[in-house]
N, C-alpha and C. Protein backbone atom coordinates (compact mmCIF):
# COMPACT_ATOMS: atom_id res chain seq x y z
N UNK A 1 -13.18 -9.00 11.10
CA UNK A 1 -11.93 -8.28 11.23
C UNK A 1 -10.84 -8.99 10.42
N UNK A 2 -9.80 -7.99 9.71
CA UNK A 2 -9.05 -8.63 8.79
C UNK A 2 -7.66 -8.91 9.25
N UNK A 3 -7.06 -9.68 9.38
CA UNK A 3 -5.16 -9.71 10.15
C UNK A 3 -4.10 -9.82 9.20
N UNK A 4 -3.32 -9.05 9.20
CA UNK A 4 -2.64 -9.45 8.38
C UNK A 4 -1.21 -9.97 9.37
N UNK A 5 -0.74 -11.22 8.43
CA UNK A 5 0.51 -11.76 8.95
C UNK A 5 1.81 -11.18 8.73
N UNK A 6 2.14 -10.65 9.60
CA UNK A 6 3.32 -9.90 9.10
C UNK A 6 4.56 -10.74 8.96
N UNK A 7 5.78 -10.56 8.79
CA UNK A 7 7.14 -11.18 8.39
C UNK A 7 7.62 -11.99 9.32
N UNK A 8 7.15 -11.55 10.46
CA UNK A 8 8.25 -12.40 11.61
C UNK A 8 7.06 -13.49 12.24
N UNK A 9 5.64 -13.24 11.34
CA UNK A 9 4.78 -14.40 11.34
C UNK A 9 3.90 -13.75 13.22
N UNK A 10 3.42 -12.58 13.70
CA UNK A 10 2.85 -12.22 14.74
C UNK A 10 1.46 -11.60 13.45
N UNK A 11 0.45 -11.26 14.42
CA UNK A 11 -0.41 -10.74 13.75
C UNK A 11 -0.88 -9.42 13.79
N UNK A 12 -1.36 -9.04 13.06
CA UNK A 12 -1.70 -7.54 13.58
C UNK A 12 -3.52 -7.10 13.01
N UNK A 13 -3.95 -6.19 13.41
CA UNK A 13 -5.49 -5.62 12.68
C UNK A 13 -4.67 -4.97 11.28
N UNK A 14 -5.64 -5.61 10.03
CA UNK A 14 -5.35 -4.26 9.16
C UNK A 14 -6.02 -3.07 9.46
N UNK A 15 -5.15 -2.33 9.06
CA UNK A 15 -5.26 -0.55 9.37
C UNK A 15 -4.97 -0.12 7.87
N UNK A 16 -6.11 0.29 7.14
CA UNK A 16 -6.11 0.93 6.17
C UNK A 16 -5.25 2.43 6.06
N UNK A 17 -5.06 2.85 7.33
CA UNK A 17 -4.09 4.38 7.10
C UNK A 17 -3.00 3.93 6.75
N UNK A 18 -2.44 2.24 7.61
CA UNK A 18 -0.71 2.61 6.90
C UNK A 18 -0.57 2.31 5.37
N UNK A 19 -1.85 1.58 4.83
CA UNK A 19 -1.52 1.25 3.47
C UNK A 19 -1.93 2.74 2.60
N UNK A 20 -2.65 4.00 3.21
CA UNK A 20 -2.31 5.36 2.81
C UNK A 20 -1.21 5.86 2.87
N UNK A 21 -0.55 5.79 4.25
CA UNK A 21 0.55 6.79 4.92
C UNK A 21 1.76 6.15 3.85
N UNK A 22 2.00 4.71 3.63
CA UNK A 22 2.96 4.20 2.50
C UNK A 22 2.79 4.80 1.13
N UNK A 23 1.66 4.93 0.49
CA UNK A 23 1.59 5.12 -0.47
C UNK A 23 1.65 6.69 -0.33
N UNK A 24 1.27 7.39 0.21
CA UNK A 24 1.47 8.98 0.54
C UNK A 24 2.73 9.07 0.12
N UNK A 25 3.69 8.39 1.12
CA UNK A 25 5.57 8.21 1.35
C UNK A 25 5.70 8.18 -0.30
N UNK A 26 5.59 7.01 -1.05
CA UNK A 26 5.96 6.83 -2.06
C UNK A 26 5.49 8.04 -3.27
N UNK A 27 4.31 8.62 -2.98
CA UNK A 27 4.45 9.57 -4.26
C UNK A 27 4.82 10.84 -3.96
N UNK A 28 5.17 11.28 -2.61
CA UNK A 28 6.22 12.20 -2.32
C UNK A 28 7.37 11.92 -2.66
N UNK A 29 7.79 10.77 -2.47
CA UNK A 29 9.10 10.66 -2.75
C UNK A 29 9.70 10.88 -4.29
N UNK A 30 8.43 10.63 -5.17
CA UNK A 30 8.73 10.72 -6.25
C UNK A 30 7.84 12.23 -6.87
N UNK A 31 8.59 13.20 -5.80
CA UNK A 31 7.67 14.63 -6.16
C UNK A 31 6.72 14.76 -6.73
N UNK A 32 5.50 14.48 -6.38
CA UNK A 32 4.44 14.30 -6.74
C UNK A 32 3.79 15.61 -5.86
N UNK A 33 2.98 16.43 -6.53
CA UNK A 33 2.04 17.72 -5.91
C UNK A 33 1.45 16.66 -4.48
N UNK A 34 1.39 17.44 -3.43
CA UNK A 34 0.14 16.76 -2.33
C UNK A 34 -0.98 16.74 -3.16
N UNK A 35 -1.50 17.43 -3.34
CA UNK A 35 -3.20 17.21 -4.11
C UNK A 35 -2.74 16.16 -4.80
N UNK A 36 -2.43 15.86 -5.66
CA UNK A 36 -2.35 14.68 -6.78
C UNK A 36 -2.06 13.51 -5.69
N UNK A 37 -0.97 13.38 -4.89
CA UNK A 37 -0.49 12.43 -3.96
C UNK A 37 -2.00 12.05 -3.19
N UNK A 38 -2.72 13.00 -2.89
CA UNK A 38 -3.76 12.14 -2.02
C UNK A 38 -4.67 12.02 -2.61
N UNK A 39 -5.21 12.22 -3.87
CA UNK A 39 -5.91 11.82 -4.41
C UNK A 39 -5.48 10.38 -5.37
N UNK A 40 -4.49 10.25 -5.50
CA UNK A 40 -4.15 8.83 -5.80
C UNK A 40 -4.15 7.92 -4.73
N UNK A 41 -3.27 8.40 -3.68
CA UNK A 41 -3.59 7.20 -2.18
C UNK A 41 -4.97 6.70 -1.85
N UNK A 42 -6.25 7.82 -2.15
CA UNK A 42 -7.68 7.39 -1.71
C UNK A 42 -7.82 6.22 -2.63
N UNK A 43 -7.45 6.49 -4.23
CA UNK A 43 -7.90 5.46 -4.74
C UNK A 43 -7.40 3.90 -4.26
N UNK A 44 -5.70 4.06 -4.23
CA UNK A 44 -5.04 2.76 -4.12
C UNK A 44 -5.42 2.28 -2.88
N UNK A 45 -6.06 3.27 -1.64
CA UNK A 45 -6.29 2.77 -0.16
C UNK A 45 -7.44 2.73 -1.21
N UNK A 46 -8.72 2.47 -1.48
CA UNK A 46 -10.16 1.91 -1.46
C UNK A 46 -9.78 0.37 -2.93
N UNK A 47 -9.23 0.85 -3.32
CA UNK A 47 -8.89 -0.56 -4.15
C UNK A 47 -8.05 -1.73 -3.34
N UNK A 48 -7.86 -1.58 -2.32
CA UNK A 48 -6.65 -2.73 -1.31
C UNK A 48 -7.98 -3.14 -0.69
N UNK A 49 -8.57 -1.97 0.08
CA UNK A 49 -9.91 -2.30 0.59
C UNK A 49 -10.81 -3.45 0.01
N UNK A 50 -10.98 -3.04 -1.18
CA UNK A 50 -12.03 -4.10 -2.16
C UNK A 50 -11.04 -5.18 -2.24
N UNK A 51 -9.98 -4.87 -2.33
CA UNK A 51 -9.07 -6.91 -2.85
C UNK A 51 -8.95 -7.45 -1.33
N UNK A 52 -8.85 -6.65 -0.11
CA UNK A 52 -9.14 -7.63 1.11
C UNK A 52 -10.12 -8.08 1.89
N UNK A 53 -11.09 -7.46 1.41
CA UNK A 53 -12.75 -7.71 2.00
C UNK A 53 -13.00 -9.01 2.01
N UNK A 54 -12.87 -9.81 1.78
CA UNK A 54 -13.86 -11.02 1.90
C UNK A 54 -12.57 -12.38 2.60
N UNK A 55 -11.39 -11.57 3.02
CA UNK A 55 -10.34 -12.47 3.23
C UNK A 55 -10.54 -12.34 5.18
N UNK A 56 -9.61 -13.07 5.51
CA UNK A 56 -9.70 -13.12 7.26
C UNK A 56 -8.62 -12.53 7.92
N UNK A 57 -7.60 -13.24 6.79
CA UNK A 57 -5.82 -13.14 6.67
C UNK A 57 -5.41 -12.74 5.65
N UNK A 58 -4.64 -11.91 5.78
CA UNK A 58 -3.34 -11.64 4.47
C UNK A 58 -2.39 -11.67 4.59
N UNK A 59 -1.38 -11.93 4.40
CA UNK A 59 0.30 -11.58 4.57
C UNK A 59 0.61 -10.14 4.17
N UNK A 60 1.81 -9.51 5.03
CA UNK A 60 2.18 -8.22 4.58
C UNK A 60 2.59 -8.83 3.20
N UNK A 61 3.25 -9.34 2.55
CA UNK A 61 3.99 -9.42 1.38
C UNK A 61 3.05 -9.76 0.21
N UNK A 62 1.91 -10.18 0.23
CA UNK A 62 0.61 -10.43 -0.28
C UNK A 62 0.35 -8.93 -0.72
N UNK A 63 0.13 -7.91 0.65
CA UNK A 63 -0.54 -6.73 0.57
C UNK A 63 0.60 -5.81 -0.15
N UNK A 64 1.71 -6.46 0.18
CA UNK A 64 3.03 -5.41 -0.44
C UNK A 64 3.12 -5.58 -2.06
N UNK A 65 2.79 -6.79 -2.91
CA UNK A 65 2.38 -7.10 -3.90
C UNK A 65 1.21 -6.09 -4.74
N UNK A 66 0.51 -6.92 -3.91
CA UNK A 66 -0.86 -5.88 -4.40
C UNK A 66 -0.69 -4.58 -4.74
N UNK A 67 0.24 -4.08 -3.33
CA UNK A 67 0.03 -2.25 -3.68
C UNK A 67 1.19 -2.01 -4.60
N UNK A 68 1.85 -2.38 -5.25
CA UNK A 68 2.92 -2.48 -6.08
C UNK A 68 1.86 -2.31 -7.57
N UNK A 69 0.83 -3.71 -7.71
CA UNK A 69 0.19 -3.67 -8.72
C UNK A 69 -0.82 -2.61 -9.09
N UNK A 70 -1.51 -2.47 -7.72
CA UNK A 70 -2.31 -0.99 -8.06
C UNK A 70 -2.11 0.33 -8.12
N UNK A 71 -1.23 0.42 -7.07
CA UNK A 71 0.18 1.93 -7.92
C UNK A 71 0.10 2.04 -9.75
N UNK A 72 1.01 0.79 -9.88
CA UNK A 72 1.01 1.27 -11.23
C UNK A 72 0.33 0.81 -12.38
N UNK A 73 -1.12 1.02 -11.60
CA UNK A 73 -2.30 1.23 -12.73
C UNK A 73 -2.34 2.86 -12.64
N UNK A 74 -1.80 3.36 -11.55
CA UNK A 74 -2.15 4.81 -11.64
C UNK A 74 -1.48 5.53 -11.69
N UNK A 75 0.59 5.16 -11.69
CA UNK A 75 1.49 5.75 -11.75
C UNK A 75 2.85 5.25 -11.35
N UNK A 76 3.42 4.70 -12.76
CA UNK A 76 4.54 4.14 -12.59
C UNK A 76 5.52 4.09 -11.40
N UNK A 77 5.62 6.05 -11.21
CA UNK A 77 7.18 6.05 -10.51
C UNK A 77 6.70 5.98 -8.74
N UNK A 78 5.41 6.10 -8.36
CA UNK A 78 5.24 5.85 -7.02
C UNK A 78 5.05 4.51 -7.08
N UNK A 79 5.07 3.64 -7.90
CA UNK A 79 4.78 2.17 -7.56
C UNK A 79 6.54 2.26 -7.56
N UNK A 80 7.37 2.39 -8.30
CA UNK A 80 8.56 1.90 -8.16
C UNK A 80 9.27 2.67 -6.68
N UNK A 81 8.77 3.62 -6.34
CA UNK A 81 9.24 4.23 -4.98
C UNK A 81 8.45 3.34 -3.87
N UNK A 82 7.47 3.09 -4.43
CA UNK A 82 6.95 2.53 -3.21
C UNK A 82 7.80 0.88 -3.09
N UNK A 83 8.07 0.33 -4.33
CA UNK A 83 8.66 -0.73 -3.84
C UNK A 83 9.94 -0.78 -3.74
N UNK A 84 10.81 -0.12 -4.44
CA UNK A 84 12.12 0.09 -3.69
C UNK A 84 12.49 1.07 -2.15
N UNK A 85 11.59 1.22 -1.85
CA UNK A 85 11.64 1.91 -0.47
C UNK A 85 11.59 0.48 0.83
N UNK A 86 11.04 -0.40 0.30
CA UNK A 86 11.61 -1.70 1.44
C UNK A 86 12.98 -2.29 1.46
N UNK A 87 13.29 -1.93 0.14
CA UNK A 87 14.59 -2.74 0.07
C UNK A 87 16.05 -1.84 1.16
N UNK A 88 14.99 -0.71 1.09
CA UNK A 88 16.15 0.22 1.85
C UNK A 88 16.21 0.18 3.46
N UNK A 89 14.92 -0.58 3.68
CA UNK A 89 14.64 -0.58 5.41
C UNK A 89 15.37 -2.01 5.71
């Protein structure tokens, strides 16, 4: 089982839906068709999958990295929605 450390340093199970349901957020936000939107999230959710498999722990900010980098192998403006959307929370 994989944990990731979140910010205030408690732990949690990774849950592969929220690293969908984020990336969903982000290419809506940047009007993106649903069909196109979830067919990009499957990829960026099974590519997070493969970069955390063999780990125990991750940090959210590790994983917030990551999905920043694999966004925009597949599309600039949801990687930039997806990462300016923390700065706003």
């Amino acid at each position: 089982m994989i944990h990731v450390i979140k910010r205030k340093g408690h732990l949690q199970k990774f849950d592969e839906r929220k690293v969908y349901a984020s990336c969903y957020l982000a290419c809506l936000n940047c009007h993106m068709v649903k069909m196109k939107a979830e067919k990009l999230c499957e990829k960026v959710t099974r590519d997070i999958k493969l970069w955390i498999k063999n780990k125990r722990k991750v940090s959210s900010d590790d994983i917030f990295r990551q999905m920043i980098k694999t966004l925009k192998k597949y599309d600039d403006d949801a990687a930039f929605m997806y990462e300016t959307h923390r700065d706003v929370n």
